[in-house]
N, C-alpha and C. Protein backbone atom coordinates (compact mmCIF):
# COMPACT_ATOMS: atom_id res chain seq x y z
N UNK A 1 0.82 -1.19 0.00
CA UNK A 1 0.00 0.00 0.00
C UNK A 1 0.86 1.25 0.00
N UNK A 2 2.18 1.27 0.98
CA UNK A 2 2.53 2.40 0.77
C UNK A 2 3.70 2.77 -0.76
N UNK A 3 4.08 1.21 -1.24
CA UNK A 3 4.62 1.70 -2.50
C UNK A 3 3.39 2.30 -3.36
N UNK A 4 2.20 1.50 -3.21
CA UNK A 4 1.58 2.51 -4.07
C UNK A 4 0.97 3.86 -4.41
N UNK A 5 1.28 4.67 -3.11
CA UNK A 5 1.42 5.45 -2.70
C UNK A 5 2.15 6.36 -3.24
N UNK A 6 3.86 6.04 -3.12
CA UNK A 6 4.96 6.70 -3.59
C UNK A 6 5.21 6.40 -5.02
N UNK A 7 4.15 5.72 -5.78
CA UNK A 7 4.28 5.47 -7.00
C UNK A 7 3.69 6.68 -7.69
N UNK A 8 2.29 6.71 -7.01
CA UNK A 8 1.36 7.99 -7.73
C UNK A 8 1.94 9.26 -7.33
N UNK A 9 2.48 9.57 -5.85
CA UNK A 9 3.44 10.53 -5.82
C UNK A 9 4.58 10.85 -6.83
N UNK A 10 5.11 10.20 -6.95
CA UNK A 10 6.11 9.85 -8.51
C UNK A 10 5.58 10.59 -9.51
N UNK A 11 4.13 9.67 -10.34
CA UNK A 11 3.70 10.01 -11.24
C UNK A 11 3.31 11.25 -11.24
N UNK A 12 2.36 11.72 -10.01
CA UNK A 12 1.47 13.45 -10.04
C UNK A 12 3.08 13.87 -10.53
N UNK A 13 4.25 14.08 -9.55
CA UNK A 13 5.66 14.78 -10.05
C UNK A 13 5.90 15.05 -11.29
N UNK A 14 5.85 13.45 -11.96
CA UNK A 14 6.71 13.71 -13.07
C UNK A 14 5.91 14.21 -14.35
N UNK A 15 4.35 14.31 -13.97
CA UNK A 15 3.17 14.92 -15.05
C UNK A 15 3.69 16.44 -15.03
N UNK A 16 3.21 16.77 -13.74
CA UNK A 16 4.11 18.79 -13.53
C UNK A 16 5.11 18.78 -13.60
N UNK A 17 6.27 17.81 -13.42
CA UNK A 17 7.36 18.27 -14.24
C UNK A 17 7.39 18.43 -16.00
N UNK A 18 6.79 17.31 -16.38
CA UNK A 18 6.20 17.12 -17.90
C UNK A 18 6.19 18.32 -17.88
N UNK A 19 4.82 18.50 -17.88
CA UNK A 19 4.18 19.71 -18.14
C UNK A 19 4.38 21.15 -17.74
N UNK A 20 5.67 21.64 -17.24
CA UNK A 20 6.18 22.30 -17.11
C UNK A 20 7.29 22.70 -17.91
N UNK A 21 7.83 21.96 -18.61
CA UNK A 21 8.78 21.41 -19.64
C UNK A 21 8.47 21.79 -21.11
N UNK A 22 7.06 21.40 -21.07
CA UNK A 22 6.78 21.50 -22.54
C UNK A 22 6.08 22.64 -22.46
N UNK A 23 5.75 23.28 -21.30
CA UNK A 23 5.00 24.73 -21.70
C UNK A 23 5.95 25.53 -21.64
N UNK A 24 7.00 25.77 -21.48
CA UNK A 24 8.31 26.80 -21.60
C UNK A 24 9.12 26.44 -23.19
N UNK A 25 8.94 25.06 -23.45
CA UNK A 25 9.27 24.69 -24.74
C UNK A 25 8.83 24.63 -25.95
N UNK A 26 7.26 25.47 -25.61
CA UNK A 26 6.28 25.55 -26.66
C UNK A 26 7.22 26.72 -27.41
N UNK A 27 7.00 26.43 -29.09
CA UNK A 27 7.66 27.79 -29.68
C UNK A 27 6.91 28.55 -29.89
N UNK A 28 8.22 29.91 -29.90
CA UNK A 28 7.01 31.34 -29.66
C UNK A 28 6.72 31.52 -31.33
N UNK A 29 6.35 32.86 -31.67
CA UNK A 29 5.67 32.90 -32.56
C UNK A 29 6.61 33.63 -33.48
N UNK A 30 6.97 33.50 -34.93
CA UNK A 30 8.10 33.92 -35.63
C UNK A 30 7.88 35.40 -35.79
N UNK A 31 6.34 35.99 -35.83
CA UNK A 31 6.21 37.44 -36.05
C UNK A 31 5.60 37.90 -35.12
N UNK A 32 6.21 39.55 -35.22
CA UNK A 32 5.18 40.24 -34.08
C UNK A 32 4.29 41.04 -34.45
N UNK A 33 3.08 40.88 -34.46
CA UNK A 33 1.90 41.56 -34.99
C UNK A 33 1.50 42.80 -33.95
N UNK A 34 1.34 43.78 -34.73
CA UNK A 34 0.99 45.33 -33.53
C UNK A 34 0.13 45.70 -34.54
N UNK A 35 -1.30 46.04 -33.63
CA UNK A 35 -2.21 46.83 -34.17
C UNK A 35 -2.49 48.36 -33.58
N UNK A 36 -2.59 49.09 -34.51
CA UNK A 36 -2.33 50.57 -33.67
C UNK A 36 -3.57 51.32 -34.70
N UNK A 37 -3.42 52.45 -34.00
CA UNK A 37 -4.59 53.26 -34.44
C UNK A 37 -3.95 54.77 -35.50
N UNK A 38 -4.56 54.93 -36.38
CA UNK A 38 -3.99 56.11 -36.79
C UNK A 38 -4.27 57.35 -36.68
N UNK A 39 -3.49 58.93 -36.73
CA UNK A 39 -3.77 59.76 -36.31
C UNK A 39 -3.09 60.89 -37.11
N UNK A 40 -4.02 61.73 -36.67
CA UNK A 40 -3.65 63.11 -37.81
C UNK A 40 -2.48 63.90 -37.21
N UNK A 41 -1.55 64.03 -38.00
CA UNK A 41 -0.33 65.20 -37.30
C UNK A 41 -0.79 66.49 -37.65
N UNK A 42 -0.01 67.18 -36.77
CA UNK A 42 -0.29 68.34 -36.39
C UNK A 42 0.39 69.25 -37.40
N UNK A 43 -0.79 70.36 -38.49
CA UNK A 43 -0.04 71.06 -39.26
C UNK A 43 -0.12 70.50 -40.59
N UNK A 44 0.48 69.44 -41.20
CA UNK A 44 0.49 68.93 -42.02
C UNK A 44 -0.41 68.71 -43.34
N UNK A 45 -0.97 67.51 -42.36
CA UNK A 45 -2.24 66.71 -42.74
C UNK A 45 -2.15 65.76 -42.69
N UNK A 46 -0.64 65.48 -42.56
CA UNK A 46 -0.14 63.96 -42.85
C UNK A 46 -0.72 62.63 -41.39
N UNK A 47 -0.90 61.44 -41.93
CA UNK A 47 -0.87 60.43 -40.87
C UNK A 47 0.04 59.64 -40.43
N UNK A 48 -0.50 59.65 -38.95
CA UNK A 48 1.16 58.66 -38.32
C UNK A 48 0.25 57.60 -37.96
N UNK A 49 0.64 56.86 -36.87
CA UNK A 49 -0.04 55.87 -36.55
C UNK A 49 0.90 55.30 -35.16
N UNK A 50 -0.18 55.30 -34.26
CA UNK A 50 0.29 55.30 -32.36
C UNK A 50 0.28 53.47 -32.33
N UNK A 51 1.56 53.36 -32.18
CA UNK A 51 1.35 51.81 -31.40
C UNK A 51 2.00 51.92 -30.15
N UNK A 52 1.81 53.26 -29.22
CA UNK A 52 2.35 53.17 -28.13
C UNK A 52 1.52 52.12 -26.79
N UNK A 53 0.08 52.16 -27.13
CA UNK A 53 -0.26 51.46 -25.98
C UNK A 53 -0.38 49.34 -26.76
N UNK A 54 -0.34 49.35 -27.82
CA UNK A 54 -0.46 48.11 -28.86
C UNK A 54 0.08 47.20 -28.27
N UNK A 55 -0.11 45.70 -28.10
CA UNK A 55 0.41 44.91 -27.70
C UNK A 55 0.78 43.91 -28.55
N UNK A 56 1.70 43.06 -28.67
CA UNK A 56 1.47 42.06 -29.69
C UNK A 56 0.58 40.97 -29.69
N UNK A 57 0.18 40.32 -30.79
CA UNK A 57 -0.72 39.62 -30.47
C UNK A 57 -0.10 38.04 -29.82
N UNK A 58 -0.71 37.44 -29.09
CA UNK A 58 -0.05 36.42 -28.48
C UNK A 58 -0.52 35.25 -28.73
N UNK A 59 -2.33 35.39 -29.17
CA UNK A 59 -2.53 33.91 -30.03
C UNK A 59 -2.18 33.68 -30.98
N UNK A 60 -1.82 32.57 -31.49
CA UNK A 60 -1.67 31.87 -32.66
C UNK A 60 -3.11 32.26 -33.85
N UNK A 61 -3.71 31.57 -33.18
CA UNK A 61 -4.90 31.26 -33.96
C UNK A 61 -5.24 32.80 -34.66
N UNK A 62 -5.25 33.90 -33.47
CA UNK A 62 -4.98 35.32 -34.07
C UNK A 62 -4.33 35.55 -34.96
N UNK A 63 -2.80 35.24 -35.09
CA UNK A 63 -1.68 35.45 -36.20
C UNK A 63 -2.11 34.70 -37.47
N UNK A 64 -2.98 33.50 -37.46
CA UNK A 64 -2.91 32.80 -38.24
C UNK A 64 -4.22 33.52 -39.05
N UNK A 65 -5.36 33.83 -37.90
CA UNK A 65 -5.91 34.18 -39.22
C UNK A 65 -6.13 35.49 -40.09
N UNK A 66 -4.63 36.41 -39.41
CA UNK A 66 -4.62 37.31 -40.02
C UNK A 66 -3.85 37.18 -41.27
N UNK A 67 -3.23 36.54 -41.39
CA UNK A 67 -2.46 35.65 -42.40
C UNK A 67 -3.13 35.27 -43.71
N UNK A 68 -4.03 34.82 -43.05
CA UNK A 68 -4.92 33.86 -43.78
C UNK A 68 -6.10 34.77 -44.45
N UNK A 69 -6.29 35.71 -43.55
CA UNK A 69 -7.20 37.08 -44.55
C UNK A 69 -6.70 37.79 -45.34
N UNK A 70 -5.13 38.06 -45.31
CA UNK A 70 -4.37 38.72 -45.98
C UNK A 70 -4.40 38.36 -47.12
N UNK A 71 -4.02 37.11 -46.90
CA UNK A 71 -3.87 35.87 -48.67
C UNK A 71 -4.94 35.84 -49.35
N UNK A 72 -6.21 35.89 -48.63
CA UNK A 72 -7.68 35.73 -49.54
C UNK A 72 -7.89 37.10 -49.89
N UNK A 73 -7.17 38.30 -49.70
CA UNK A 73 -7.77 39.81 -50.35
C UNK A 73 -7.38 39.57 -51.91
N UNK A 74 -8.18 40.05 -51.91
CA UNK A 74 -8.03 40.32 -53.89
C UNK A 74 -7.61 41.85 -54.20
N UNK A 75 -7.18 42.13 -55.26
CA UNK A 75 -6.22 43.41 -55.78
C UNK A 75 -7.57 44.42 -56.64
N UNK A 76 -7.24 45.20 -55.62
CA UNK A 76 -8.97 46.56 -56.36
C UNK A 76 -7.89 47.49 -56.65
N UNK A 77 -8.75 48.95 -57.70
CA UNK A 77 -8.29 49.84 -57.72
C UNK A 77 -8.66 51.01 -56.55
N UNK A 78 -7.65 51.88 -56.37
CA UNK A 78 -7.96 52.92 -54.74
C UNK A 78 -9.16 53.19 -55.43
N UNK A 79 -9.96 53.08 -53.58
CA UNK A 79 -11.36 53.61 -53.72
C UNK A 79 -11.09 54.69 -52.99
N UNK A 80 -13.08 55.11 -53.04
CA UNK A 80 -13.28 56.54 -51.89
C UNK A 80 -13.10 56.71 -50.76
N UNK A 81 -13.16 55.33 -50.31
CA UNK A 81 -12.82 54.83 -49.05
C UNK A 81 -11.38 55.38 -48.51
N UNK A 82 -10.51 55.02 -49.14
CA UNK A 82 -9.19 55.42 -48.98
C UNK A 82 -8.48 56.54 -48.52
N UNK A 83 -9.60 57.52 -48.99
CA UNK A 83 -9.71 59.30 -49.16
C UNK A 83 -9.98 59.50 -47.75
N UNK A 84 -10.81 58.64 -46.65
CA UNK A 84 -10.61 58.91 -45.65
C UNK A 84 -9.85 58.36 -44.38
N UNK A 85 -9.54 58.58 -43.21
CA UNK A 85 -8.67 58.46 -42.17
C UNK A 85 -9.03 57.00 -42.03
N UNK A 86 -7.20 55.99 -41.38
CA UNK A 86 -7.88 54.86 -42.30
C UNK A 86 -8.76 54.48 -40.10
N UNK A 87 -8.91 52.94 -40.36
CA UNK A 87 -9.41 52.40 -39.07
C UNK A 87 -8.33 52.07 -38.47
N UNK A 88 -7.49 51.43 -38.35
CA UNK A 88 -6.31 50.42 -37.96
C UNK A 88 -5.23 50.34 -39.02
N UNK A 89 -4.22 50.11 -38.14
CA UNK A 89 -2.79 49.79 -39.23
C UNK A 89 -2.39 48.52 -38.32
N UNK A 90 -1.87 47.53 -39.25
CA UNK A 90 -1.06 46.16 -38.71
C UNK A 90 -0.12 46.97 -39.40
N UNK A 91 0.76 46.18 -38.27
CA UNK A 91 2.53 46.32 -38.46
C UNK A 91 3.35 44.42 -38.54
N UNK A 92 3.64 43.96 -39.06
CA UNK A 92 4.38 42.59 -39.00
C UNK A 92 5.91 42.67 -39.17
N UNK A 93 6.74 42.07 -37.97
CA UNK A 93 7.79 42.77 -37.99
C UNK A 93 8.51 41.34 -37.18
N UNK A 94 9.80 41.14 -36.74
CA UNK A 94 10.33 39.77 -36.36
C UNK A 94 10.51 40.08 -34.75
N UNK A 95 10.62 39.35 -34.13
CA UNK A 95 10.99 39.38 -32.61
C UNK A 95 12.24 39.49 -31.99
N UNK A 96 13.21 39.38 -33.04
CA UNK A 96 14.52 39.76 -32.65
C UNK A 96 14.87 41.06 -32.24
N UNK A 97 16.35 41.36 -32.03
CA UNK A 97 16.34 42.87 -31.35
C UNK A 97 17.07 43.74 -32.43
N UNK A 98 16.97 43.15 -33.72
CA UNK A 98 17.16 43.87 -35.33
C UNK A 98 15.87 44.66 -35.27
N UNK A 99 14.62 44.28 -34.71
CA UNK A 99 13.22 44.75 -35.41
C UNK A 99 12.76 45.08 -36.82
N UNK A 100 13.32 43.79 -37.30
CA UNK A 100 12.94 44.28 -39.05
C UNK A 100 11.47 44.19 -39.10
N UNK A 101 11.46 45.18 -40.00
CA UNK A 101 10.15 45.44 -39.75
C UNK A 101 9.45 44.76 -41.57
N UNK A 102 8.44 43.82 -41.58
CA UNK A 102 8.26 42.59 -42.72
C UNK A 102 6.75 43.53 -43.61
N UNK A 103 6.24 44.20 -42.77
CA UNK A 103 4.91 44.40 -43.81
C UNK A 103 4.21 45.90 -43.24
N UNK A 104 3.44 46.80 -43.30
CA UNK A 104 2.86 47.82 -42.82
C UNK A 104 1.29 47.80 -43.72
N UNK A 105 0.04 47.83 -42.84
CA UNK A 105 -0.74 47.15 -43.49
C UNK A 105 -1.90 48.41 -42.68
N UNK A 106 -2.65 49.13 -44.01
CA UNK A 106 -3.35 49.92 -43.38
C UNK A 106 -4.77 49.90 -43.96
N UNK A 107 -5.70 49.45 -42.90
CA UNK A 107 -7.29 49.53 -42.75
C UNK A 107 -8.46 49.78 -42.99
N UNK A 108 -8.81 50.25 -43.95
CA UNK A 108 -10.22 50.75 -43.39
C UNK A 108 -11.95 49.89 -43.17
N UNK A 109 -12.39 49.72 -42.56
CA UNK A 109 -13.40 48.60 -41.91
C UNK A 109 -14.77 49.20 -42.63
N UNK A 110 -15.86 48.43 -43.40
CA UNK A 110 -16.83 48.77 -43.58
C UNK A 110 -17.54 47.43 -43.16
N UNK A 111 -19.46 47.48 -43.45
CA UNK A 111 -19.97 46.82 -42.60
C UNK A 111 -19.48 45.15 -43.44
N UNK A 112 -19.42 45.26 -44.78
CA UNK A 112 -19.63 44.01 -45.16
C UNK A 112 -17.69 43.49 -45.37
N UNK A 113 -17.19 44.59 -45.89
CA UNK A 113 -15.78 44.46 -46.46
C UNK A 113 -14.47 45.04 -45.99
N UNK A 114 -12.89 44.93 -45.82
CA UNK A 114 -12.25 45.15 -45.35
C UNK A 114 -11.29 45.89 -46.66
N UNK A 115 -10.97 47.34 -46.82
CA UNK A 115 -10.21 47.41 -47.97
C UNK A 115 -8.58 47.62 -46.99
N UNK A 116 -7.64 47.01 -47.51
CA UNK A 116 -6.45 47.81 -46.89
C UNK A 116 -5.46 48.20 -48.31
N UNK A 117 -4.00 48.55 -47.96
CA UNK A 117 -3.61 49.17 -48.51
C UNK A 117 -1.74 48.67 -47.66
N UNK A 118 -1.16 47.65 -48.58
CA UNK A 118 0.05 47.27 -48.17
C UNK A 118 1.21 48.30 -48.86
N UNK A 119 1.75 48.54 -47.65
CA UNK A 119 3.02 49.42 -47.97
C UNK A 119 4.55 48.89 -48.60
N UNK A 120 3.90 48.67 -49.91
CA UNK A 120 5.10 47.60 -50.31
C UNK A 120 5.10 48.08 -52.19
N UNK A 121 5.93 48.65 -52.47
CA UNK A 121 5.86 49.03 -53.74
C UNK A 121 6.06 47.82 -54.91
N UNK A 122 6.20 46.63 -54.50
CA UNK A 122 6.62 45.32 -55.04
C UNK A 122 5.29 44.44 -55.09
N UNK A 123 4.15 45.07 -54.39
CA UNK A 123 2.92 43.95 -55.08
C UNK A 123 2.09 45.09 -54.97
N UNK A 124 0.78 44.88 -55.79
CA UNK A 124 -0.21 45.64 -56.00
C UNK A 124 -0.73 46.64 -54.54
N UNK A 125 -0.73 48.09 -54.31
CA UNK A 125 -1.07 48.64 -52.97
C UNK A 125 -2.69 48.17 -52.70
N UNK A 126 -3.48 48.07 -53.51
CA UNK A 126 -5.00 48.33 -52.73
C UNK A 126 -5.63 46.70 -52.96
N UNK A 127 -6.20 46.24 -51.95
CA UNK A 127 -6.72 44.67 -52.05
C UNK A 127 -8.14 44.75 -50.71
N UNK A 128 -8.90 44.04 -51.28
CA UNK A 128 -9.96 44.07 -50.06
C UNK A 128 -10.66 42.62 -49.76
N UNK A 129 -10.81 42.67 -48.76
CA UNK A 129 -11.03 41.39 -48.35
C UNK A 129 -13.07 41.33 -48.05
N UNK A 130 -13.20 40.32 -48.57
CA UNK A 130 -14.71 40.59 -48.65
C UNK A 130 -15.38 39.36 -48.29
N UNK A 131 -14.49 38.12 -47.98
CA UNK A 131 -14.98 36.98 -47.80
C UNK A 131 -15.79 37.55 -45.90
N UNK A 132 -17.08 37.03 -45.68
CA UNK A 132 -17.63 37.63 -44.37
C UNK A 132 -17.01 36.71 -43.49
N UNK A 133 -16.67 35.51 -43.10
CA UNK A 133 -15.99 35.13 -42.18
C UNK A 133 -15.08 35.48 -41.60
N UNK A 134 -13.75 36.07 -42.78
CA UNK A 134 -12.76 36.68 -42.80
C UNK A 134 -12.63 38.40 -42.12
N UNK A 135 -13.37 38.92 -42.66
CA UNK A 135 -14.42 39.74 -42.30
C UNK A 135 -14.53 40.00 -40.71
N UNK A 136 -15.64 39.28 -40.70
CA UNK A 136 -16.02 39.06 -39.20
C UNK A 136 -14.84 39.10 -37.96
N UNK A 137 -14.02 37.94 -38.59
CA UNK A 137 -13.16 37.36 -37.49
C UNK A 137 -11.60 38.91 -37.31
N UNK A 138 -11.34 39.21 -38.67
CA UNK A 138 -10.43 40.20 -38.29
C UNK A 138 -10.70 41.27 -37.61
N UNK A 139 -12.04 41.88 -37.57
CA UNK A 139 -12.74 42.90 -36.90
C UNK A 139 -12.71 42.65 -35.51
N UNK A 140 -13.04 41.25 -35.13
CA UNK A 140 -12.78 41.23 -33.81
C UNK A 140 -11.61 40.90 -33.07
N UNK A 141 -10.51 40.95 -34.05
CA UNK A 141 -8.99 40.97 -33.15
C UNK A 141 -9.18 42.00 -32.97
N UNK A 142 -9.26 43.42 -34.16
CA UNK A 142 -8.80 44.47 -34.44
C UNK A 142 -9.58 45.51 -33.33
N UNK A 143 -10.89 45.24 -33.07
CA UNK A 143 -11.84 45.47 -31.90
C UNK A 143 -10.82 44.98 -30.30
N UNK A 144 -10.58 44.24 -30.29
CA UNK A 144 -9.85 43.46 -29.16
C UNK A 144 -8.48 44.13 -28.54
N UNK A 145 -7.98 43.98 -29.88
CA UNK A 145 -7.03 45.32 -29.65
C UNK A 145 -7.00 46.62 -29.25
N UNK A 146 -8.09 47.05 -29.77
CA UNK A 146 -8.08 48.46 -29.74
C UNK A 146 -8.66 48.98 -28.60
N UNK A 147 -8.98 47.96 -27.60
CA UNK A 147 -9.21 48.47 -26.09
C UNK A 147 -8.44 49.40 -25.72
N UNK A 148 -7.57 49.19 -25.71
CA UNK A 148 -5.96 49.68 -25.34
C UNK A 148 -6.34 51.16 -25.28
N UNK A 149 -7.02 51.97 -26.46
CA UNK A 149 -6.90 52.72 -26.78
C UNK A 149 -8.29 53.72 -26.22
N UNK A 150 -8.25 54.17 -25.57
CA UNK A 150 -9.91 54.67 -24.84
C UNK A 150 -10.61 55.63 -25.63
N UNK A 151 -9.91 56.80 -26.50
CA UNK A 151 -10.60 56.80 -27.49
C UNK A 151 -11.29 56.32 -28.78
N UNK A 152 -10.82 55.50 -28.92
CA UNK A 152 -10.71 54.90 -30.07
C UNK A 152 -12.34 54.20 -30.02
């Protein structure tokens, strides 16, 4: 009775040790996604865009399906939309302490469709994403995020 005892003692151990093991050994995530809000400078006219309070995103499933909305936008010509202040800017950039910075990705949210506008002179600038799942689901990172921000 009492080896069996010090057996399950054993086992509970070596589960939280397990499992202590593999949750520090889980890999982190290759990019760092920051969603920030944009804003009018002063004088100008020009826009910047605040990721001072922005956090990165830390789910997966988040990263993935921003990824994954990105790839399903299709290539439009600039709309009217564009003409105004955008909603959100993604930033995708690496986790190292280079901070290369991989993509700059700017917003604007309507009820059915997402148009953005990639800062990359090497593929088409204006693409919108219109699939509603896609849709749906990026609005509510981008919502999620933007707590942060109390005006917003």
């Amino acid at each position: 009775m009492k080896i069996k005892k010090i057996l399950i003692v054993i086992l509970v151990l070596f589960l939280i040790i397990s499992n202590i093991y593999f949750v520090i050994r889980t890999p982190k995530l290759d990019y760092k996604i920051l969603i920030g809000i944009p804003v009018n400078s002063e004088g100008d006219n020009s826009v910047g865009v605040d990721f001072t309070k922005s956090k990165p995103l830390k789910d997966k499933e988040d990263v993935t399906t921003i990824f994954l909305s990105l790839l399903r936008a299709r290539t439009i010509d600039k709309t009217e939309t564009t003409e105004h202040l955008p909603d959100a800017v993604i930033t995708i950039s690496d986790y190292s302490q280079a901070c290369i910075s991989y993509a700059q990705i700017t917003l604007w949210l309507d009820e059915s469709s997402i148009v953005l506008k990639i800062e990359d002179s090497r593929i088409p600038n204006y693409k919108k994403i219109e699939n509603i799942y896609d849709v749906t689901e990026l609005k509510k990172i981008i919502k999620r995020q933007m707590k942060f921000y109390k005006e917003y």
